[in-house]
PDB file of N, CA and C in Angstrom:
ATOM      1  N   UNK A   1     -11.811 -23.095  -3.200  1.00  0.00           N
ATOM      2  CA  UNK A   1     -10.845 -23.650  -2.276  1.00  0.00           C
ATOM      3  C   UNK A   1     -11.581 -24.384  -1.165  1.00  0.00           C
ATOM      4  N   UNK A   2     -11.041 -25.434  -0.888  1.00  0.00           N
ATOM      5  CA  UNK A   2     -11.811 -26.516   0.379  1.00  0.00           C
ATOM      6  C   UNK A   2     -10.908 -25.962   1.500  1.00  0.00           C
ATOM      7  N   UNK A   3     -12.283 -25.914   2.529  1.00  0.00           N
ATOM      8  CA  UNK A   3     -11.335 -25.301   4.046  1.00  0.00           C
ATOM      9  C   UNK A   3     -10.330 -25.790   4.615  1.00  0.00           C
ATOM     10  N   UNK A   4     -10.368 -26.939   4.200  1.00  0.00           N
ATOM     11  CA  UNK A   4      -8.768 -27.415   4.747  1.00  0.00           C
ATOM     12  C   UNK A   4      -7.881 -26.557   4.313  1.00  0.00           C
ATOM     13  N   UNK A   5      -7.680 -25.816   3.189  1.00  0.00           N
ATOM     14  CA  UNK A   5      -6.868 -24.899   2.337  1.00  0.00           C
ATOM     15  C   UNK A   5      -6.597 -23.773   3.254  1.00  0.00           C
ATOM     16  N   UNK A   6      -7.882 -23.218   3.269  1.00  0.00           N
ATOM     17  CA  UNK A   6      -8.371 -22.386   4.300  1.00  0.00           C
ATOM     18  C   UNK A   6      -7.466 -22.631   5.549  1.00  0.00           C
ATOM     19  N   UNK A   7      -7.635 -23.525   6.154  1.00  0.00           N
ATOM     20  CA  UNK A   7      -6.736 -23.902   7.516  1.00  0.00           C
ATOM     21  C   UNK A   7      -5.414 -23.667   7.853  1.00  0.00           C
ATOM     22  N   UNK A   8      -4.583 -24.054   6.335  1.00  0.00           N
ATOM     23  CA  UNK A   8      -3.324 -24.562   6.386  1.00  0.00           C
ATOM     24  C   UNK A   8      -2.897 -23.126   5.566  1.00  0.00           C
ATOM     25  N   UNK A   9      -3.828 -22.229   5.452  1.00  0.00           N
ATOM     26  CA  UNK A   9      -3.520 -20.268   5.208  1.00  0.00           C
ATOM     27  C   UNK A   9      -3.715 -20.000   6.538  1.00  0.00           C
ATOM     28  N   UNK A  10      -4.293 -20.184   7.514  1.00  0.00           N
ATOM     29  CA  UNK A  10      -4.802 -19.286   8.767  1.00  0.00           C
ATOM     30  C   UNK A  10      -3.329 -19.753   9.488  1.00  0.00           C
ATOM     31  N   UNK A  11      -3.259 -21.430   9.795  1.00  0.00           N
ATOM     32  CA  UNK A  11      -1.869 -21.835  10.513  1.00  0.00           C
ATOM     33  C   UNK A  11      -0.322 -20.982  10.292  1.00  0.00           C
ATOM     34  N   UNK A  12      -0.585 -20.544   8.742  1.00  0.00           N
ATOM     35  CA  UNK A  12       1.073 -20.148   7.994  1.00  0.00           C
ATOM     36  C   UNK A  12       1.343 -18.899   9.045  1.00  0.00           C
ATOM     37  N   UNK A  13       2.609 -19.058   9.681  1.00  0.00           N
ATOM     38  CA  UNK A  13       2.924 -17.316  10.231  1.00  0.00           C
ATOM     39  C   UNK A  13       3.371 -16.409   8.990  1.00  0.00           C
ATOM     40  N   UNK A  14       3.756 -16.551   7.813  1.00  0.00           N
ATOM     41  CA  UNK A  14       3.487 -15.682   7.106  1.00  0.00           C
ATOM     42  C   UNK A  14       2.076 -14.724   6.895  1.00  0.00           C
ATOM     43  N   UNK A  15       1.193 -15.505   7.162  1.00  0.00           N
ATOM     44  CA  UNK A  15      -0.359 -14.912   6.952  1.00  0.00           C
ATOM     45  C   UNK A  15      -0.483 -14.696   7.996  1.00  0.00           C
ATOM     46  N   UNK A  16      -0.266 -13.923   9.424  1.00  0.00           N
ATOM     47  CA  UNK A  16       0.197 -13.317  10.361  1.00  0.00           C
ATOM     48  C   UNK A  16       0.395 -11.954   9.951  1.00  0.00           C
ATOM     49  N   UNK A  17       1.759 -12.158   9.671  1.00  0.00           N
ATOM     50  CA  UNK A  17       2.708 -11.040   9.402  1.00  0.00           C
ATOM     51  C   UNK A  17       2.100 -10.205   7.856  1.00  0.00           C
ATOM     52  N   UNK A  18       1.373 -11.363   7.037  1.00  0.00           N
ATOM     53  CA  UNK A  18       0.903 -10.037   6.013  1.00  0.00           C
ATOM     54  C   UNK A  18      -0.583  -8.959   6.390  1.00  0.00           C
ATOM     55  N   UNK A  19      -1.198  -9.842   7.629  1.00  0.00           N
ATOM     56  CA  UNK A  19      -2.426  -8.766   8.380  1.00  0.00           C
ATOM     57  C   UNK A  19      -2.002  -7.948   8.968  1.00  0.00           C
ATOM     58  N   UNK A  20      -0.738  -8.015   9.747  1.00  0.00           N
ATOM     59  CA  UNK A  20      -0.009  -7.145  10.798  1.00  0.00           C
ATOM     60  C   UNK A  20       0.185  -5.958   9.619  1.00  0.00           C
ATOM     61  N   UNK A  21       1.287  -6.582   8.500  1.00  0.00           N
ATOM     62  CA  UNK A  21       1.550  -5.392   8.305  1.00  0.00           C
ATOM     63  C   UNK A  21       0.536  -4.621   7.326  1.00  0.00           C
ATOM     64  N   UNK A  22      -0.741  -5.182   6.929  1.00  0.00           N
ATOM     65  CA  UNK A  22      -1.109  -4.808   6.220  1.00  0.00           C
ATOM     66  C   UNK A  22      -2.506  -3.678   7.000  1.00  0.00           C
ATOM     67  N   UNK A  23      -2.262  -4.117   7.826  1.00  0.00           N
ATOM     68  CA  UNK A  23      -3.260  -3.503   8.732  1.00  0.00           C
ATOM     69  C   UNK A  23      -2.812  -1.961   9.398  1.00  0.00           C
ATOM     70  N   UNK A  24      -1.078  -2.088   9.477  1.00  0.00           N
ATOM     71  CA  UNK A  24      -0.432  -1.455  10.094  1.00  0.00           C
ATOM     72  C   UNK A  24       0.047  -0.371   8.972  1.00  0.00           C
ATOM     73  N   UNK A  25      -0.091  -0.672   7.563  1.00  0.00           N
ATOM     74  CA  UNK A  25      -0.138   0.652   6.407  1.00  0.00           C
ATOM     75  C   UNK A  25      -1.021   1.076   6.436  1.00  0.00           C
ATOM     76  N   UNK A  26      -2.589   0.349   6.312  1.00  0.00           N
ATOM     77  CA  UNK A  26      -3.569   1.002   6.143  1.00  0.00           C
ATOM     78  C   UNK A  26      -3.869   2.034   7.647  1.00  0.00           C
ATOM     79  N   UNK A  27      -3.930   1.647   8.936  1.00  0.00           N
ATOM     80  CA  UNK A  27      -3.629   2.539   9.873  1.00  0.00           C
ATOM     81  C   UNK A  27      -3.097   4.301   9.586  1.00  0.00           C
ATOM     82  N   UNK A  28      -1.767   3.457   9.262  1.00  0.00           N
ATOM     83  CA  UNK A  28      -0.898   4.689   8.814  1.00  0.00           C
ATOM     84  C   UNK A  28      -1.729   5.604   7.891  1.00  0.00           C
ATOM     85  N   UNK A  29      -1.807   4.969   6.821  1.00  0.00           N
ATOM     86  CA  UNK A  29      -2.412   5.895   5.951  1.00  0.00           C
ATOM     87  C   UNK A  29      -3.279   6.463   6.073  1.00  0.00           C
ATOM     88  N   UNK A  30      -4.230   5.768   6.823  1.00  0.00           N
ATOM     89  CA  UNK A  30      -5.511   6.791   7.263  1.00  0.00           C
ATOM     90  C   UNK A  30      -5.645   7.755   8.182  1.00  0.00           C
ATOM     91  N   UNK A  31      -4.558   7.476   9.234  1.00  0.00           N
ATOM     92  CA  UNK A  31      -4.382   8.335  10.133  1.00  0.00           C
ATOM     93  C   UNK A  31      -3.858   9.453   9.305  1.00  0.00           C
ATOM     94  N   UNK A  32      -2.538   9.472   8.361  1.00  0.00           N
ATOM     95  CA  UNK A  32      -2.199  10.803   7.822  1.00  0.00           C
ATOM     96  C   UNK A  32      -3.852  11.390   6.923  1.00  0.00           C
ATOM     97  N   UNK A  33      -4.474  10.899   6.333  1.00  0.00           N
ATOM     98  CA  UNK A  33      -5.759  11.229   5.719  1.00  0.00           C
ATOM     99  C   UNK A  33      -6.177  11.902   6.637  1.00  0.00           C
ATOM    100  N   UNK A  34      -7.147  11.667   7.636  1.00  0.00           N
ATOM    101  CA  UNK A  34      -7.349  12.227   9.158  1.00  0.00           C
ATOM    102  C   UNK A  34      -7.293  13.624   8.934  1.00  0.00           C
ATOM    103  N   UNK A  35      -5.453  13.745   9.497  1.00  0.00           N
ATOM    104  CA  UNK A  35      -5.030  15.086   9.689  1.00  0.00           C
ATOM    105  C   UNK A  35      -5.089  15.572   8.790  1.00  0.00           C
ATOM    106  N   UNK A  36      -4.414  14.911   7.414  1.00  0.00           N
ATOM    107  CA  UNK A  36      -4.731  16.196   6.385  1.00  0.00           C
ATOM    108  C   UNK A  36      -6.138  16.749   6.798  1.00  0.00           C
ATOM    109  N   UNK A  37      -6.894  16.148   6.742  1.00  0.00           N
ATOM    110  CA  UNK A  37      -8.381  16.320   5.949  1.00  0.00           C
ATOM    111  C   UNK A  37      -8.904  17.148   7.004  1.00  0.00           C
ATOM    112  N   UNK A  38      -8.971  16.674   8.097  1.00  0.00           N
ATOM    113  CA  UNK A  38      -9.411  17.338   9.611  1.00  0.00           C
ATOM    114  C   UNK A  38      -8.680  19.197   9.984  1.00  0.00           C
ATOM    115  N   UNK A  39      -7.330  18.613   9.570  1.00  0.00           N
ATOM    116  CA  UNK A  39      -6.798  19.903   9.479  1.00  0.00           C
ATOM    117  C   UNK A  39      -7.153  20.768   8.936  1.00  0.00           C
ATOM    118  N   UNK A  40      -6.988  20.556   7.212  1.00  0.00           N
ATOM    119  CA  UNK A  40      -8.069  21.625   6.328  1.00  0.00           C
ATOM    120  C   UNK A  40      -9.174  22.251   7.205  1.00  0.00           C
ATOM    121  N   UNK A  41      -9.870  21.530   7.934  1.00  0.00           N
ATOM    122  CA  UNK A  41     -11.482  21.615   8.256  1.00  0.00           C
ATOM    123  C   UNK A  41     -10.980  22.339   9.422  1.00  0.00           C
ATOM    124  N   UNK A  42     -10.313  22.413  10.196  1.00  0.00           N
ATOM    125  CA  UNK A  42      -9.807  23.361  11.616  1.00  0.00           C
ATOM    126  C   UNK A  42      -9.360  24.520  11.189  1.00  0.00           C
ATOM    127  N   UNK A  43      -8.578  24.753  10.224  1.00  0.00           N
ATOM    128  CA  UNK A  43      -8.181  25.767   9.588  1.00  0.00           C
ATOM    129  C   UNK A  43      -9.324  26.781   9.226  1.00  0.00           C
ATOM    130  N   UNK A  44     -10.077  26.383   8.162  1.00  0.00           N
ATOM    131  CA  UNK A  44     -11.783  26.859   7.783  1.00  0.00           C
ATOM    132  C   UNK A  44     -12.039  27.748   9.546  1.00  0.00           C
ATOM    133  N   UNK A  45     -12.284  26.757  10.091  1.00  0.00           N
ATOM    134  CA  UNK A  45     -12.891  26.735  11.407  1.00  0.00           C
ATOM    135  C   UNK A  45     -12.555  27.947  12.256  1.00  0.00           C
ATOM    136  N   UNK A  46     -10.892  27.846  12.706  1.00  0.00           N
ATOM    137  CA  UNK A  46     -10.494  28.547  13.227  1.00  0.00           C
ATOM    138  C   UNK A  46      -9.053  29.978  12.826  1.00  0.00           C
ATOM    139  N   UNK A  47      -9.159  29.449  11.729  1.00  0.00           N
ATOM    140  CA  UNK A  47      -8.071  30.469  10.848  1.00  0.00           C
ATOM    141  C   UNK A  47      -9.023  30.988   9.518  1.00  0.00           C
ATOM    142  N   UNK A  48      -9.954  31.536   9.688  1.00  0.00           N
ATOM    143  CA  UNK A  48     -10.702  31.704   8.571  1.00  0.00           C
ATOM    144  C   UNK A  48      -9.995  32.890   7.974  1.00  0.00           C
ATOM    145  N   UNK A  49      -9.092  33.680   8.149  1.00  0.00           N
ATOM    146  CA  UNK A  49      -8.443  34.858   7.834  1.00  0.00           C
ATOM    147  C   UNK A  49      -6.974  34.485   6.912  1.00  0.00           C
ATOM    148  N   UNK A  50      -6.806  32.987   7.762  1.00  0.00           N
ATOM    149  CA  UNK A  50      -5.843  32.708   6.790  1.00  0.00           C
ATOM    150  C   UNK A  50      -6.015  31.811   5.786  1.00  0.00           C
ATOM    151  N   UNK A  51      -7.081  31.271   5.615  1.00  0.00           N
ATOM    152  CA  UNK A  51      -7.754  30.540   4.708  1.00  0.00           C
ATOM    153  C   UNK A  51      -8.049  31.624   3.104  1.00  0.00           C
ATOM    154  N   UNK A  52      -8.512  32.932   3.906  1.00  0.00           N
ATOM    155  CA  UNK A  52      -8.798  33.728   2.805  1.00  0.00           C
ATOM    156  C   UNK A  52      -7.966  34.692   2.030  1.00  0.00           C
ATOM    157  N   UNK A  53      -6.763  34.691   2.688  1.00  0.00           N
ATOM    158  CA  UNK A  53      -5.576  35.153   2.090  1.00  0.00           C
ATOM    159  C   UNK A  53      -4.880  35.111   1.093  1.00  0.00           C
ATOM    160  N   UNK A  54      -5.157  36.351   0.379  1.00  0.00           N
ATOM    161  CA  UNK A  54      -4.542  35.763  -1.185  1.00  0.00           C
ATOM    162  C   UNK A  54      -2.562  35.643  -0.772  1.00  0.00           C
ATOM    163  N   UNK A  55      -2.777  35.038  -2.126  1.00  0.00           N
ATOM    164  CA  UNK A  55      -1.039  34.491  -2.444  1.00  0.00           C
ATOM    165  C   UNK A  55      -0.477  35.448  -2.898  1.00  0.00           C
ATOM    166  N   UNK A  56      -0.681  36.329  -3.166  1.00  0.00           N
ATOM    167  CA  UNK A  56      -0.011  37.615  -4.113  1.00  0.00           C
ATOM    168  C   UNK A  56      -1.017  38.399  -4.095  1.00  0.00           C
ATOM    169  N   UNK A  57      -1.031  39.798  -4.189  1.00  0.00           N
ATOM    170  CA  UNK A  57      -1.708  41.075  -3.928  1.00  0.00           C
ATOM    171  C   UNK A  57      -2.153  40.772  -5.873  1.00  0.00           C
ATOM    172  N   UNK A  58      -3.476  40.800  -5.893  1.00  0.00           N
ATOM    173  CA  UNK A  58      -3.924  40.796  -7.035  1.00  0.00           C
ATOM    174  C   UNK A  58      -4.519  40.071  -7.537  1.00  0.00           C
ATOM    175  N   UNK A  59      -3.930  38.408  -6.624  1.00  0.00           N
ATOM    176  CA  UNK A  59      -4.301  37.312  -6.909  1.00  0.00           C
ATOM    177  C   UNK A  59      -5.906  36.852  -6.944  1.00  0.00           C
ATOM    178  N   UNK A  60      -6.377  35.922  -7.660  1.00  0.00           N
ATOM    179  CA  UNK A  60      -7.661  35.211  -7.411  1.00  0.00           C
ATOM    180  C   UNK A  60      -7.423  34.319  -6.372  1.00  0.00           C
ATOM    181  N   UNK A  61      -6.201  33.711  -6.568  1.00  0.00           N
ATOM    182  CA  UNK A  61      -5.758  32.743  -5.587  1.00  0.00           C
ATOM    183  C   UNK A  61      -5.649  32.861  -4.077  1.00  0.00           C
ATOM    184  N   UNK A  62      -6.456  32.312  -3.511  1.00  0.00           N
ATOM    185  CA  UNK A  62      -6.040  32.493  -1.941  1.00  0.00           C
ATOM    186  C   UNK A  62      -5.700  30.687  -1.170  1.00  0.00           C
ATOM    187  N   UNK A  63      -5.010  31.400   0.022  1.00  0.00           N
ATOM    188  CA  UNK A  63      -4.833  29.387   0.581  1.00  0.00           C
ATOM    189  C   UNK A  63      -5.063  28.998   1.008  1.00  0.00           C
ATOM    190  N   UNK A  64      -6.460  29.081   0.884  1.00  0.00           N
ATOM    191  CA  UNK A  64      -7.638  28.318   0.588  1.00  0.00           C
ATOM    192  C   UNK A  64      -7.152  27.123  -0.385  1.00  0.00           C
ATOM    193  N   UNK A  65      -7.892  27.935  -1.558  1.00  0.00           N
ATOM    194  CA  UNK A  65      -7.671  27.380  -2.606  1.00  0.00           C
ATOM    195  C   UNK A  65      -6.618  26.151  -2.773  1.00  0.00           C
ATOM    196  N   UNK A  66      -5.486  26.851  -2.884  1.00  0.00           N
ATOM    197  CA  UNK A  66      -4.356  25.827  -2.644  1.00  0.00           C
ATOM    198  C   UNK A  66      -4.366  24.752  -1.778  1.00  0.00           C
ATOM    199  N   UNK A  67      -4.416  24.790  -0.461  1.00  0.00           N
ATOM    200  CA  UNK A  67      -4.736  23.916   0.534  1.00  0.00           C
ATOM    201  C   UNK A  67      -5.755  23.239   0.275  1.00  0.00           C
ATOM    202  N   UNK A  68      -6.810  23.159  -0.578  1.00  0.00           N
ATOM    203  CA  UNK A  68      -7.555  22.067  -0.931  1.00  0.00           C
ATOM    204  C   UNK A  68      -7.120  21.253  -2.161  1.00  0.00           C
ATOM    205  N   UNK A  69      -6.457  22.156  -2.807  1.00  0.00           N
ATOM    206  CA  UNK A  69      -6.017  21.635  -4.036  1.00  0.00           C
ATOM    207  C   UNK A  69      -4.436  20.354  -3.713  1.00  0.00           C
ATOM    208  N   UNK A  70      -3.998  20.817  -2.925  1.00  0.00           N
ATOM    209  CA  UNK A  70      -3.030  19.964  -2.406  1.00  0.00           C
ATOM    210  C   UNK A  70      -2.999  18.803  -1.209  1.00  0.00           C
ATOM    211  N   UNK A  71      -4.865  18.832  -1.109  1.00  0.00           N
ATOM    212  CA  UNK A  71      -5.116  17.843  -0.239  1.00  0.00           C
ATOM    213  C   UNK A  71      -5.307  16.714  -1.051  1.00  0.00           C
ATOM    214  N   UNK A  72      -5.765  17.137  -2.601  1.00  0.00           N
ATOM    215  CA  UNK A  72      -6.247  16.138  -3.462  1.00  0.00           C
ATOM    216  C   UNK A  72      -4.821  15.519  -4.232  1.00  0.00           C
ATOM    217  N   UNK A  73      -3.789  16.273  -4.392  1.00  0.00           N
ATOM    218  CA  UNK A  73      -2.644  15.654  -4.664  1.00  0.00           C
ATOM    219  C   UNK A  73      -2.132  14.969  -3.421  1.00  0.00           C
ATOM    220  N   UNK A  74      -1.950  15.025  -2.245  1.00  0.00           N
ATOM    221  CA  UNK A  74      -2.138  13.940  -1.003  1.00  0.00           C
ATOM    222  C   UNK A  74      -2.786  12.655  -1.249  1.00  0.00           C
ATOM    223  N   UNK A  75      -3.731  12.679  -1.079  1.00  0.00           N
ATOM    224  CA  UNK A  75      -4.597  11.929  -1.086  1.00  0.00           C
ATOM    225  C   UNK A  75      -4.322  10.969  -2.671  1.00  0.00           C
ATOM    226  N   UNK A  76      -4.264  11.552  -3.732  1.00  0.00           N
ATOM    227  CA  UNK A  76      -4.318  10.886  -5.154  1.00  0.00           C
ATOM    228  C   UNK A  76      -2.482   9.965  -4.878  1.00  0.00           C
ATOM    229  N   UNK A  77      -1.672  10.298  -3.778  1.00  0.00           N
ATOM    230  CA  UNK A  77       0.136  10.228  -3.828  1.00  0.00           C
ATOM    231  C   UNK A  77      -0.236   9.233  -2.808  1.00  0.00           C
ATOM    232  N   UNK A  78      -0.752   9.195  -1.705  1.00  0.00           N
ATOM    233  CA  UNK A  78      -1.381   7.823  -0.949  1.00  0.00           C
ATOM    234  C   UNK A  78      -1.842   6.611  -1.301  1.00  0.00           C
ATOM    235  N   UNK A  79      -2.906   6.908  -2.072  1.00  0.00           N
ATOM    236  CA  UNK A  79      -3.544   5.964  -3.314  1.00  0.00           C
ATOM    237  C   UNK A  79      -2.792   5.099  -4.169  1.00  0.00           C
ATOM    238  N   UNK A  80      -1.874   6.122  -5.088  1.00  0.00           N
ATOM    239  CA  UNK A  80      -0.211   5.416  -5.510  1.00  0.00           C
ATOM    240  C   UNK A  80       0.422   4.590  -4.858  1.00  0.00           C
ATOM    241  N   UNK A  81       0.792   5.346  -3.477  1.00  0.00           N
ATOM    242  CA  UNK A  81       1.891   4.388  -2.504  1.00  0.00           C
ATOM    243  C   UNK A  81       0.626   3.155  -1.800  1.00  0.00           C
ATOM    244  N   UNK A  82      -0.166   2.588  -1.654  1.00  0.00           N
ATOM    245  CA  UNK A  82      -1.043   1.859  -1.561  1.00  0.00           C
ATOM    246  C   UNK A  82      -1.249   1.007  -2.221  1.00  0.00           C
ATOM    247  N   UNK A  83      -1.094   1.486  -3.478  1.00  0.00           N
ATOM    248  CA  UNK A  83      -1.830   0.126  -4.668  1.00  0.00           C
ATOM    249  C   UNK A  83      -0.527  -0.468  -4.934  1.00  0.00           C
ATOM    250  N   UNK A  84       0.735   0.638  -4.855  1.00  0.00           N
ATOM    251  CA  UNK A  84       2.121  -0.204  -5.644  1.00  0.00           C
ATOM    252  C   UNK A  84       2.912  -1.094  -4.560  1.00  0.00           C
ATOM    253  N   UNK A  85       2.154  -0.675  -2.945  1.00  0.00           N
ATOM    254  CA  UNK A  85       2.728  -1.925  -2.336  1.00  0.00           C
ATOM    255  C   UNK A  85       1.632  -3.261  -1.870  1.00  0.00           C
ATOM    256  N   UNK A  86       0.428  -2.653  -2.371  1.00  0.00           N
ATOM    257  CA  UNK A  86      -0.728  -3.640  -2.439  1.00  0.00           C
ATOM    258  C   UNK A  86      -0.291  -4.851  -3.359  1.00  0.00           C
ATOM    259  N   UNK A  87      -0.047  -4.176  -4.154  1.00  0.00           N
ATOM    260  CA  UNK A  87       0.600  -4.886  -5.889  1.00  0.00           C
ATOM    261  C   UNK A  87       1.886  -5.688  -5.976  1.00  0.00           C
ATOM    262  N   UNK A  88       2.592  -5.042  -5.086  1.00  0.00           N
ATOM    263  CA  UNK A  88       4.146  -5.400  -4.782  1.00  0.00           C
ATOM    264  C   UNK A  88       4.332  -6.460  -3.436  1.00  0.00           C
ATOM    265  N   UNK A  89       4.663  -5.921  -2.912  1.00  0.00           N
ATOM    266  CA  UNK A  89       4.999  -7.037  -1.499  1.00  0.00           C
ATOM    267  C   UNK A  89       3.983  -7.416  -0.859  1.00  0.00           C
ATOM    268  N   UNK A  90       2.306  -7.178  -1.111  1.00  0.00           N
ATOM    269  CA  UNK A  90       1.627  -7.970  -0.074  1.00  0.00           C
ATOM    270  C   UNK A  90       0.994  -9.001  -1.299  1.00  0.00           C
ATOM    271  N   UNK A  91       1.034  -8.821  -2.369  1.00  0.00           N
ATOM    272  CA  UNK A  91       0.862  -9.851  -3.332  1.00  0.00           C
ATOM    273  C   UNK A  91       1.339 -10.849  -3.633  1.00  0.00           C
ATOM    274  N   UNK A  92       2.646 -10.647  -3.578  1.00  0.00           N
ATOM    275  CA  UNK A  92       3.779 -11.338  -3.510  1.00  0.00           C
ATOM    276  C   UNK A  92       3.574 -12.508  -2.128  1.00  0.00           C
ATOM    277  N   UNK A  93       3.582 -11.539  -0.985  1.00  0.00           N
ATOM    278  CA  UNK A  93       3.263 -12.678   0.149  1.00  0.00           C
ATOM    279  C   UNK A  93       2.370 -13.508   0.128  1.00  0.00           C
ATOM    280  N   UNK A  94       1.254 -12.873  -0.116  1.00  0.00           N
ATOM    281  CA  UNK A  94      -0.088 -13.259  -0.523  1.00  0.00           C
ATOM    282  C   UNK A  94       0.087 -15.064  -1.570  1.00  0.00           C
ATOM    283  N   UNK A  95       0.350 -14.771  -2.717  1.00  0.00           N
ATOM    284  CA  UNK A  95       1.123 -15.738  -3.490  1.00  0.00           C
ATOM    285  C   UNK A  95       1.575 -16.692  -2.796  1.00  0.00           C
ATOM    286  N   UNK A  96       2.819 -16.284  -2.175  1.00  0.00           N
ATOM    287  CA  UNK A  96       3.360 -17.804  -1.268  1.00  0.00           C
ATOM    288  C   UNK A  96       2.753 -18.207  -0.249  1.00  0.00           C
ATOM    289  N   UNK A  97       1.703 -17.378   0.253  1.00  0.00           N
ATOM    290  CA  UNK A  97       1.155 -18.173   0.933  1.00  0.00           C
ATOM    291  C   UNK A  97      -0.221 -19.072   0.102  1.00  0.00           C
ATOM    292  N   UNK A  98      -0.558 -18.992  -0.220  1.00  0.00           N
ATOM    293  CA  UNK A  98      -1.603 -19.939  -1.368  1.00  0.00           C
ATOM    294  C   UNK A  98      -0.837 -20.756  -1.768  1.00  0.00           C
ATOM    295  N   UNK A  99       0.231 -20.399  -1.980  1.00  0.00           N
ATOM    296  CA  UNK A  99       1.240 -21.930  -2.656  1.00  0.00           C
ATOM    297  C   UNK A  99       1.472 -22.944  -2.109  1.00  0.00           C
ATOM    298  N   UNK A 100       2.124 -22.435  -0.687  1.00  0.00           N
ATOM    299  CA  UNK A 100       2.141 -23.227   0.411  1.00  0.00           C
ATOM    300  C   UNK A 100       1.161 -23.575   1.353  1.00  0.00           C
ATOM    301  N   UNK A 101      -0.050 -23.065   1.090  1.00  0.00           N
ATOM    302  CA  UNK A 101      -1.453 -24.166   1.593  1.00  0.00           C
ATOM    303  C   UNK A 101      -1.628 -25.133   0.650  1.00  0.00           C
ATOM    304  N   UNK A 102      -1.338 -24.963  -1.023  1.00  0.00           N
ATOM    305  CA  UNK A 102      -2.048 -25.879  -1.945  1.00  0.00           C
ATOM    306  C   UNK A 102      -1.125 -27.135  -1.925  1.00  0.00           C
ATOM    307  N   UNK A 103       0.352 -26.603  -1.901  1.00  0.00           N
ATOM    308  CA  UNK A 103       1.596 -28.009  -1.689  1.00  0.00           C
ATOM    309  C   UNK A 103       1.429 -28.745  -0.629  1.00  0.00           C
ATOM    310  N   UNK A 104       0.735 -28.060   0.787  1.00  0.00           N
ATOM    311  CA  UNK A 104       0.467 -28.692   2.152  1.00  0.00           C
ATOM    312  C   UNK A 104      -1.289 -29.606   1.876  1.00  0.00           C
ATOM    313  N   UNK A 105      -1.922 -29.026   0.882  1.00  0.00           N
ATOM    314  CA  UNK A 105      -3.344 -29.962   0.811  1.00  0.00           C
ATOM    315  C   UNK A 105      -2.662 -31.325  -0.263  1.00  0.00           C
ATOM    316  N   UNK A 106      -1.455 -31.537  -0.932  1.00  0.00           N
ATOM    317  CA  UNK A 106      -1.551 -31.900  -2.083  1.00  0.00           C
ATOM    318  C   UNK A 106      -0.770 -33.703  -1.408  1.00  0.00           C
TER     319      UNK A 106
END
């Protein structure tokens, strides 16, 4: 692509609004990552009693266990909601805006 192309993508307020918001999911998302993740690690830290607590009298299982195991289903359900609006509406924007730099160079 010749920078003029380049130019007439930076000018579009659509290509604005797809950094805003794209900046403004990834934010989001990382901030919930954060807490999950940080949390786990405070918990360890300062609830170590309830970290080691089994789930049932008998159990191997304690929640622990669980609580890590459900950080990785978090995290893997983020990933999902990420790529399918990566894929979906910022692609999509993405698209018209390339269209409408190449019709504006043409």
């Amino acid at each position: 692509m010749s920078s003029s192309v380049y130019a007439h993508i930076r000018r579009n307020p659509r290509f604005t609004e797809l950094v805003t918001k794209r900046t403004r999911f990834a934010a989001v998302l990382a901030a919930i990552v954060l807490v999950v993740f940080y949390g786990f690690i405070l918990l360890v830290a300062f609830a170590p009693e309830l970290i080691g607590k089994r789930l049932f009298e008998g159990s191997n299982w304690t929640f622990g266990i669980v609580a890590g195991l459900v950080q990785f289903i978090v995290f893997w359900a983020l990933t999902l909601v990420y790529v399918r609006r990566a894929n979906g509406e910022f692609d999509d924007i993405n698209n018209e805006i390339v269209k409408a730099a190449w019709k504006e160079e043409k």
